[in-house]
N, C-alpha and C. Protein backbone atom coordinates (compact mmCIF):
# COMPACT_ATOMS: atom_id res chain seq x y z
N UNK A 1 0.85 -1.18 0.00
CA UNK A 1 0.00 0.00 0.00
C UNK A 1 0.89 1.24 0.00
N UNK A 2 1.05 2.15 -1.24
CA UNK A 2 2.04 3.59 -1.24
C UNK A 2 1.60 4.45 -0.30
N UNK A 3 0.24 4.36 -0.03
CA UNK A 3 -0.50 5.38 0.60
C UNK A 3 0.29 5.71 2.17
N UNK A 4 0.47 3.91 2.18
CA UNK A 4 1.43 4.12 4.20
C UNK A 4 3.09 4.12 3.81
N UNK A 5 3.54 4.60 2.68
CA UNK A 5 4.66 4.87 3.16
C UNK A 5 4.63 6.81 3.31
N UNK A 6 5.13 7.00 4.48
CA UNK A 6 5.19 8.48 4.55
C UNK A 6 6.44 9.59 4.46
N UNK A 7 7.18 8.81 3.49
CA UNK A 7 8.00 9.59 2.70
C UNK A 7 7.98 10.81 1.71
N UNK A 8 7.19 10.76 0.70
CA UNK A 8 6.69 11.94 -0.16
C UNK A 8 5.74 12.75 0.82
N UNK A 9 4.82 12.26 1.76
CA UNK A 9 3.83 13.17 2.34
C UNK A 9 4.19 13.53 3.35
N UNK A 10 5.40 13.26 4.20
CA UNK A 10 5.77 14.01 5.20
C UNK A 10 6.38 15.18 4.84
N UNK A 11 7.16 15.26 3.52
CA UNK A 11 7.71 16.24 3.01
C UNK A 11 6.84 17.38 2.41
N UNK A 12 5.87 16.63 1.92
CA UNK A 12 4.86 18.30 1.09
C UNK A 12 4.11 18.48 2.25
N UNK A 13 4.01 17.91 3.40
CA UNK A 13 3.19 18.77 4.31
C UNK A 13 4.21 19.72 5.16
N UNK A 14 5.41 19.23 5.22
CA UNK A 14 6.66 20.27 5.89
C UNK A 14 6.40 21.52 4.68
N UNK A 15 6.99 21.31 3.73
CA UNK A 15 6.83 22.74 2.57
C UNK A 15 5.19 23.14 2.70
N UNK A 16 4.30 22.51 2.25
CA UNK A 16 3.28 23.18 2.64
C UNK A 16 2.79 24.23 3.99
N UNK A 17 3.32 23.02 4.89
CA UNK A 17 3.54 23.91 5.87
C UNK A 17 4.46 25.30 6.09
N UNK A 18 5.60 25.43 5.73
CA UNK A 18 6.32 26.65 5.45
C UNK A 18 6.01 27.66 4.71
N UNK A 19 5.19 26.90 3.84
CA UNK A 19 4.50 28.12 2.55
C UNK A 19 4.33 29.04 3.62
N UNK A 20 2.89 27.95 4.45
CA UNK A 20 2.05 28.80 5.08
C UNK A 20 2.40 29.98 6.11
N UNK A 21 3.37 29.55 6.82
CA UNK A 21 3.90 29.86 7.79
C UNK A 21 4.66 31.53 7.15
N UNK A 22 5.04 31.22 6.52
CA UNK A 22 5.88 32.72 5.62
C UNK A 22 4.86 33.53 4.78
N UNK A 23 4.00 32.77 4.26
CA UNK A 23 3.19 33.73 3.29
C UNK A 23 2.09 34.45 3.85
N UNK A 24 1.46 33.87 4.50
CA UNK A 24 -0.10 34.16 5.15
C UNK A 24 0.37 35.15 6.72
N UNK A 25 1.03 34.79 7.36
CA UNK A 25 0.86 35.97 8.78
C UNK A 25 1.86 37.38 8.13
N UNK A 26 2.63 37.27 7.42
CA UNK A 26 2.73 38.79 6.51
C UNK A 26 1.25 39.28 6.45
N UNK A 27 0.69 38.80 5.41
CA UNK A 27 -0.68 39.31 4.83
C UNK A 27 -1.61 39.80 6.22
N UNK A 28 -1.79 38.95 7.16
CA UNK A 28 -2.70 39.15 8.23
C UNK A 28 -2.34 39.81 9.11
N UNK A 29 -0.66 40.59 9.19
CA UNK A 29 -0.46 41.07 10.14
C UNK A 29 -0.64 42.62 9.43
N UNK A 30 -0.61 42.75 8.13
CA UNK A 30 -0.43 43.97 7.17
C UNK A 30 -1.93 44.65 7.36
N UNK A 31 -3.02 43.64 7.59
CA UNK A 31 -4.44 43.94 6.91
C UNK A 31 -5.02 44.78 8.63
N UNK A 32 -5.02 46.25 8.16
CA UNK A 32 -5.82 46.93 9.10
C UNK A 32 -7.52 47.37 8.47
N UNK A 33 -7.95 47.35 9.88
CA UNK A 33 -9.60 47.53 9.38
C UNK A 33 -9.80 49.10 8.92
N UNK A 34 -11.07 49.32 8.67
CA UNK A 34 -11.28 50.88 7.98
C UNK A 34 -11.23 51.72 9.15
N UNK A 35 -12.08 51.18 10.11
CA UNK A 35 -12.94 52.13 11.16
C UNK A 35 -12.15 51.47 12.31
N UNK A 36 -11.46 52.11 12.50
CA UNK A 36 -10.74 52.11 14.27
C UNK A 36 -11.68 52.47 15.09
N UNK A 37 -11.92 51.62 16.12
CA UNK A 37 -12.61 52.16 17.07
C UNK A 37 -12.32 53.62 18.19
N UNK A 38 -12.77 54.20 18.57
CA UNK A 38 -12.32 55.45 19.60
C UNK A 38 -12.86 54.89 20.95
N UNK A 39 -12.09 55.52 21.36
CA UNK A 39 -11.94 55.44 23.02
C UNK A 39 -13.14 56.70 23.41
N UNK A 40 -13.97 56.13 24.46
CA UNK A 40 -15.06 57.03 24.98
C UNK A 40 -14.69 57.67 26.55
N UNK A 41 -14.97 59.07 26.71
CA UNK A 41 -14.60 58.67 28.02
C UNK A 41 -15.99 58.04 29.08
N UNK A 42 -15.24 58.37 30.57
CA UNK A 42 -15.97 57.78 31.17
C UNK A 42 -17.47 58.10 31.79
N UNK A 43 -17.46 59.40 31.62
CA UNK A 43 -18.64 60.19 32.16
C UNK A 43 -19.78 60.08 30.91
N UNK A 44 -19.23 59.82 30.33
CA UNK A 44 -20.51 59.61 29.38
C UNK A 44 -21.15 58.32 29.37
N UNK A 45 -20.98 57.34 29.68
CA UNK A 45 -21.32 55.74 30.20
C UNK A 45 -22.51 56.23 31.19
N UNK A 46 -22.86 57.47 31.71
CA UNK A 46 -23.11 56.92 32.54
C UNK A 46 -25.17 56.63 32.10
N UNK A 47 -25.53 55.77 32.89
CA UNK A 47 -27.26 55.51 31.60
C UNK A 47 -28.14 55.17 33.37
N UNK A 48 -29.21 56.07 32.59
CA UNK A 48 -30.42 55.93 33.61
C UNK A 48 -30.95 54.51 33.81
N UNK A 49 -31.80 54.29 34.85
CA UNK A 49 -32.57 53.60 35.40
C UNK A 49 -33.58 52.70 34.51
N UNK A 50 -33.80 51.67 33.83
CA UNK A 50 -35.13 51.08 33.21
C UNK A 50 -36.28 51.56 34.04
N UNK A 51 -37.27 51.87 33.88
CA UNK A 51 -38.57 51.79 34.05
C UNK A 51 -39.18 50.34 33.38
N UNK A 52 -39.25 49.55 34.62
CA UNK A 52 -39.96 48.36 33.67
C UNK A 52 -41.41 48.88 33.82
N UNK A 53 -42.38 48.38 33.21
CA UNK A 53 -43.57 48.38 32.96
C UNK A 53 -44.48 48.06 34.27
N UNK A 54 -43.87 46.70 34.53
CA UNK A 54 -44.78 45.88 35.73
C UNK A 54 -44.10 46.03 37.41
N UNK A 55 -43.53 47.11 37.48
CA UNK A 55 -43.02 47.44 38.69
C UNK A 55 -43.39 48.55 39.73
């Protein structure tokens, strides 16, 4: 059975693996979003009371 010797496939999953490893966290570390979030301060958090209905 070729399938269990793991000679050829230990090797393209090492290079495959390296592709990955070098190509892809460049890209993902490069990719910033549009809309940065802002910092709020704190006095403005501050929120009234619910009025529930049945209380």
């Amino acid at each position: 059975m070729p399938q269990l010797n793991p000679a050829p496939w230990f090797s393209i999953m090492l290079f495959s693996w390296l592709i990955f490893l070098t190509v892809i966290p460049p890209k993902v570390i490069k990719h910033t979003f549009p809309n940065e979030p802002a910092t709020q301060p704190a006095d403005k958090m501050k929120t009234e009371p619910w009025a529930w209905p049945w209380s």
